[in-house]
Protein backbone atom coordinates (compact mmCIF):
# COMPACT_ATOMS: atom_id res chain seq x y z
CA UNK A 1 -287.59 119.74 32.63
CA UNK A 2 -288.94 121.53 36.00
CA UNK A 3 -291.95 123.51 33.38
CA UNK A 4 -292.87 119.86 31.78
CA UNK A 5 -292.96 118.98 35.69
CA UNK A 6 -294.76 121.57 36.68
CA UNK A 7 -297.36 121.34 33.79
CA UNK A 8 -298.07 117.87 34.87
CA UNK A 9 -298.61 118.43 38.30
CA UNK A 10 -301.36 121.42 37.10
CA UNK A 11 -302.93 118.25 34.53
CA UNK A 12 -303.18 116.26 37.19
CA UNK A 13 -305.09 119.18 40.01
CA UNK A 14 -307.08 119.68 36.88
CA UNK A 15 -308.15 115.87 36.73
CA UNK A 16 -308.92 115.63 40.12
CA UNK A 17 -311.37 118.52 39.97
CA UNK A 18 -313.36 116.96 37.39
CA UNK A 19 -313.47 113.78 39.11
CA UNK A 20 -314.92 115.39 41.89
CA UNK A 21 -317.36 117.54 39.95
CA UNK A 22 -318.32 113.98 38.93
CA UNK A 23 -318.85 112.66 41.98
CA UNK A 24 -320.75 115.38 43.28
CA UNK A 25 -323.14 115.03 40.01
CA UNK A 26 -323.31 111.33 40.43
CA UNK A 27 -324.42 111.87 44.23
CA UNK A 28 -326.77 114.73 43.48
CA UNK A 29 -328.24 112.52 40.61
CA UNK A 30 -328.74 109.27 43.09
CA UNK A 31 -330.03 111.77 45.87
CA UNK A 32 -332.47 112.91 43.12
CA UNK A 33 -334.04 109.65 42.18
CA UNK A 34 -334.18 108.18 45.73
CA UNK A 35 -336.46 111.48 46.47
CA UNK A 36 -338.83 110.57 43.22
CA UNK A 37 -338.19 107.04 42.18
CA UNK A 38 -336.76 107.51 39.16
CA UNK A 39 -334.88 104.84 37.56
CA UNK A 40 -333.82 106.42 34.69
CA UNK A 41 -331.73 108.90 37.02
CA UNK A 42 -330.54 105.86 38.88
CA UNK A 43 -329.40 104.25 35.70
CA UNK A 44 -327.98 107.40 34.36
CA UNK A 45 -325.69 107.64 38.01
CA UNK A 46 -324.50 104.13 37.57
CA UNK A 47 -323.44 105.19 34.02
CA UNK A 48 -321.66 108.29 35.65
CA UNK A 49 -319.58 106.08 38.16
CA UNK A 50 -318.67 103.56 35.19
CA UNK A 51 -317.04 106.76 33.47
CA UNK A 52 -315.61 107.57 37.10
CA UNK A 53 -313.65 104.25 37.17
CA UNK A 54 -311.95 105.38 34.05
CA UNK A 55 -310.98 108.60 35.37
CA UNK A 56 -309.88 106.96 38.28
CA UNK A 57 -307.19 104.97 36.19
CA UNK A 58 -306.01 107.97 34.26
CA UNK A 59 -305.56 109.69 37.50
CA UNK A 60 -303.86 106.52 38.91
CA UNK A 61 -301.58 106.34 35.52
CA UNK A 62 -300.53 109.74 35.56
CA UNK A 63 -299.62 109.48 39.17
CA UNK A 64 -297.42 106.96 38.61
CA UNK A 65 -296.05 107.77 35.37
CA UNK A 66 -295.02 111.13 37.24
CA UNK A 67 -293.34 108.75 40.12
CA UNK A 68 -291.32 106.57 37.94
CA UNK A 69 -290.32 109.16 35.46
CA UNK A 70 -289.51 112.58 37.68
CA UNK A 71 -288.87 110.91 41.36
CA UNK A 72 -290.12 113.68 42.89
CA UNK A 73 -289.67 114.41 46.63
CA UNK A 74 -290.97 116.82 49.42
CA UNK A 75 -293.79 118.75 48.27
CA UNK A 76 -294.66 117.16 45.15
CA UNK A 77 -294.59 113.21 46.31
CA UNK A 78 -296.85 114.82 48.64
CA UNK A 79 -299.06 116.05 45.88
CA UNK A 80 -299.25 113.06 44.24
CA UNK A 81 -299.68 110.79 46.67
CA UNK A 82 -302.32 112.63 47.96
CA UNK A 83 -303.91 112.68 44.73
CA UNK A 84 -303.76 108.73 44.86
CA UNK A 85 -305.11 108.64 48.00
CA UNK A 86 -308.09 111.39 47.24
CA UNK A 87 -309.15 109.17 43.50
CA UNK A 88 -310.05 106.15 45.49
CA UNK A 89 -312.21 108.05 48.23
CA UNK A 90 -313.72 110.03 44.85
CA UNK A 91 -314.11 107.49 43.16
CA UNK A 92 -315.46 105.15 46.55
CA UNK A 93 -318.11 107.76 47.71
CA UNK A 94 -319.70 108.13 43.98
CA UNK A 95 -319.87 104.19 43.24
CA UNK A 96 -321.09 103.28 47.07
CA UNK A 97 -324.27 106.29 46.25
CA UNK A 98 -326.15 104.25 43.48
CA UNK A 99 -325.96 100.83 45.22
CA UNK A 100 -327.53 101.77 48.19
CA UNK A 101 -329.86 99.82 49.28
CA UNK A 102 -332.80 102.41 49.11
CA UNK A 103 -331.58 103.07 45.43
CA UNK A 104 -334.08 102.75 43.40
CA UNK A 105 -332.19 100.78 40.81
CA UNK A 106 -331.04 98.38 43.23
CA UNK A 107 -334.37 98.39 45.17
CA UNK A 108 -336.38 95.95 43.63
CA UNK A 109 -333.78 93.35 42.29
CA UNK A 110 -332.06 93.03 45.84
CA UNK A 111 -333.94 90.61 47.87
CA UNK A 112 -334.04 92.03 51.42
CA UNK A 113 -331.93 89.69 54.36
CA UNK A 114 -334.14 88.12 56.78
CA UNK A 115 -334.79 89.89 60.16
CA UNK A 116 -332.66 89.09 62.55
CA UNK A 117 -334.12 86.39 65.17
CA UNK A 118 -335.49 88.20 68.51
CA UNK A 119 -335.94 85.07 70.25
CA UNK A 120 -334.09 81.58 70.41
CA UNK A 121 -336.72 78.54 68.99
């Protein structure tokens, strides 16, 4: 029982590594087209963070699953809810790159706020 344990705790460290290789590729790919304007890279890293939300609910699932089913304590509820905790920032920082304002897919069909008033009428 312990091995099975064990084997999904090393699943899950493995899905949280490629989530984060995918965020860092999604950010690097944003960072990319706001340098040349591309919006076929900006499309491409709103793609990658629509994959990310599905990794995020695996990762989520699996956490859980492993929560309900081996009640874990000490060390591994640490693990895992820590893993819980590090899928939403993951998954926060790559979604937040490609609507940035200055992103060029997001540039042109945003209209801009009005400046803020400097004087009273």
């Amino acid at each position: 029982m312990r091995k099975t344990f064990d084997a999904e705790l090393q699943e899950l460290n493995y899905e949280m590594i490629d989530m984060a290789a995918a965020a860092e590729d999604a950010i690097d790919v944003v960072t990319e087209s706001l340098a040349s304007g591309d919006d076929a890279a900006a499309k491409s890293a709103v793609e990658m963070t629509r994959s990310m939300d599905q990794m995020e609910r695996d990762i989520e699932n699996r956490c859980l699953r492993l929560l309900l089913q081996q009640q874990p304590v000490a060390r591994d509820l640490r693990t895992i809810s820590a893993a819980m905790k590090m899928v939403t920032d993951l998954q926060r920082s790559a979604t937040s790159a490609p609507t940035s304002p200055r992103s060029p897919c997001c540039s042109r069909s945003r209209s801009r706020p009005a400046p803020w008033p400097t004087s009273a009428p």
